[in-house]
N, C-alpha and C. Protein backbone atom coordinates (compact mmCIF):
# COMPACT_ATOMS: atom_id res chain seq x y z
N UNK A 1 -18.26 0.43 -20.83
CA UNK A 1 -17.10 1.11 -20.22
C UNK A 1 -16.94 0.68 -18.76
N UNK A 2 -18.14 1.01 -18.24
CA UNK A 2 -17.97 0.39 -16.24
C UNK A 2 -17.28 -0.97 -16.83
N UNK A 3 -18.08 -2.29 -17.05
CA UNK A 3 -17.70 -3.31 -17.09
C UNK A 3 -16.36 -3.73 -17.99
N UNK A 4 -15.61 -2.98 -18.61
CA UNK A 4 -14.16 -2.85 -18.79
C UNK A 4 -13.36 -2.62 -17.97
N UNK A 5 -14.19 -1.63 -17.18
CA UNK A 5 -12.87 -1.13 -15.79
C UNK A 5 -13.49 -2.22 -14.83
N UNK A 6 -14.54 -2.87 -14.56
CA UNK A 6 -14.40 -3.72 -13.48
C UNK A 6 -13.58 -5.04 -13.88
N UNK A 7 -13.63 -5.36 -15.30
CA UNK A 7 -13.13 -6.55 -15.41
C UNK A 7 -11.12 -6.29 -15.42
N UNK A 8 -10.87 -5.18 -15.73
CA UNK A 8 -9.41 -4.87 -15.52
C UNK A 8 -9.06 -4.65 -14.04
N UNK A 9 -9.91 -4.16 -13.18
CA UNK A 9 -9.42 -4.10 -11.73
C UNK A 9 -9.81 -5.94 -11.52
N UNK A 10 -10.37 -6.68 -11.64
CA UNK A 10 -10.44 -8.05 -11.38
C UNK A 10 -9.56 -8.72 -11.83
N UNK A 11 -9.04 -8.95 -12.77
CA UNK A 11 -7.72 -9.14 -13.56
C UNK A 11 -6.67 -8.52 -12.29
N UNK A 12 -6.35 -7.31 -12.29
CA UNK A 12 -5.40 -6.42 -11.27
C UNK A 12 -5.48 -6.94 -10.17
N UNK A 13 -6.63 -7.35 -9.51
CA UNK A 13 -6.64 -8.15 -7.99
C UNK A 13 -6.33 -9.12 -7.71
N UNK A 14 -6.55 -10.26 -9.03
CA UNK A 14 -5.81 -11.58 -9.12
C UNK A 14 -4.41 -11.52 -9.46
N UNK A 15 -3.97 -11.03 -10.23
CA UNK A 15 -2.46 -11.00 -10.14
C UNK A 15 -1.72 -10.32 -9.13
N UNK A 16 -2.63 -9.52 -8.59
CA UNK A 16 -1.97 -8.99 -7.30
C UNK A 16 -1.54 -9.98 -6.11
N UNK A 17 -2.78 -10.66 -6.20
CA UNK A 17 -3.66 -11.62 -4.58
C UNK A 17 -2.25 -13.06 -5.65
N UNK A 18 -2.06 -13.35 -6.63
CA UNK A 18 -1.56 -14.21 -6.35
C UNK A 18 0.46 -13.91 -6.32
N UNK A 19 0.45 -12.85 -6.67
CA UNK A 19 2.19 -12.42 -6.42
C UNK A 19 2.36 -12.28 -5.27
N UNK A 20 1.24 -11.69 -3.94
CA UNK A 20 1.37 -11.70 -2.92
C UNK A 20 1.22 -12.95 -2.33
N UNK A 21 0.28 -13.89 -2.56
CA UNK A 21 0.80 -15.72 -2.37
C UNK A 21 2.14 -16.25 -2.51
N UNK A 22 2.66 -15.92 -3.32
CA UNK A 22 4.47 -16.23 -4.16
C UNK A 22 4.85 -15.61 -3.22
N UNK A 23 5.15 -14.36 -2.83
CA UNK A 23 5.81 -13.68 -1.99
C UNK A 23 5.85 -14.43 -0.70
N UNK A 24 4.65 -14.84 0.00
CA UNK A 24 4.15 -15.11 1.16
C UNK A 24 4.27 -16.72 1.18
N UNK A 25 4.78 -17.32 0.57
CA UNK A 25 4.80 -18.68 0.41
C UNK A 25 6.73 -18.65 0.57
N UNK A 26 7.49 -17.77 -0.42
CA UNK A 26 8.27 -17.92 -0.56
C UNK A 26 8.71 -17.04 0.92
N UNK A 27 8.68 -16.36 1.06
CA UNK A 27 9.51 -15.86 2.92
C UNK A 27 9.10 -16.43 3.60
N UNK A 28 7.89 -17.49 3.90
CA UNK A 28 7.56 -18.23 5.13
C UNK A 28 8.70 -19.79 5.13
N UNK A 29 8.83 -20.03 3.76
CA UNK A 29 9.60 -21.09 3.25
C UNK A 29 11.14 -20.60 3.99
N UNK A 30 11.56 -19.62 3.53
CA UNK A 30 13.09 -19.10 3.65
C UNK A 30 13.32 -18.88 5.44
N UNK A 31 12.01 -18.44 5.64
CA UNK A 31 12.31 -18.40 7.63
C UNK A 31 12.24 -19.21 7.92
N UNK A 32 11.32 -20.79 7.63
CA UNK A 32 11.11 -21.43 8.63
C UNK A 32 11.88 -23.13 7.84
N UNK A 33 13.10 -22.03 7.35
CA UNK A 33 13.54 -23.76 6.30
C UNK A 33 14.35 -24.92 7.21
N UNK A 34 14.58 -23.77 8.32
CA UNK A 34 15.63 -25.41 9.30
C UNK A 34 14.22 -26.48 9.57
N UNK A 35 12.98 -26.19 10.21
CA UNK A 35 12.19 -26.82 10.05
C UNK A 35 11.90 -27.70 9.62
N UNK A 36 11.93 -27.05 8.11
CA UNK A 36 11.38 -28.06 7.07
C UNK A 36 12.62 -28.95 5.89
N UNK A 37 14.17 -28.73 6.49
CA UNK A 37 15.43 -29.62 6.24
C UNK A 37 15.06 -29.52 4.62
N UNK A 38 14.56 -27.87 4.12
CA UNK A 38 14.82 -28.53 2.37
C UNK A 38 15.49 -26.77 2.11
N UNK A 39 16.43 -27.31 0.57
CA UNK A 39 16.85 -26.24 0.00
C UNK A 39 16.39 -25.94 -0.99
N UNK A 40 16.87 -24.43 -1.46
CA UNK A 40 16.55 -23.81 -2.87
C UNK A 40 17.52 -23.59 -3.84
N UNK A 41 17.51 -23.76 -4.77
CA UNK A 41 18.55 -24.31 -5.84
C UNK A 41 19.24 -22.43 -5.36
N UNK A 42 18.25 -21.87 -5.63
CA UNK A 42 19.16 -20.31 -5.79
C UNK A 42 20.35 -20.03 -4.70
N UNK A 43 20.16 -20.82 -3.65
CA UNK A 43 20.82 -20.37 -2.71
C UNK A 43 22.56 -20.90 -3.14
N UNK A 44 22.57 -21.67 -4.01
CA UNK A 44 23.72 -22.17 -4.14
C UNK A 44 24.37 -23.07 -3.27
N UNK A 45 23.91 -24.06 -2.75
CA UNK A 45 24.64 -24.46 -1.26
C UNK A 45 24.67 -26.16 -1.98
């Protein structure tokens, strides 16, 4: 039982730790895009 709930909160921390990467990848991208002279299809431009 412990080692069910530790392996589901480990599971829970990695998908956490990496949506917060995506997140944090993707708004550093969107602020600092004059910088880096590239676009994102979503933006429509």
């Amino acid at each position: 039982m412990v080692k069910k709930i530790a392996v589901i909160a480990a599971v829970a921390a990695a998908v956490a730790a990496v949506a917060a990467a995506i997140l944090a990848v993707c708004f550093r991208a969107r602020r600092t895009r004059e910088y880096y002279s590239f676009d994102f299809p979503a933006d429509g431009e």
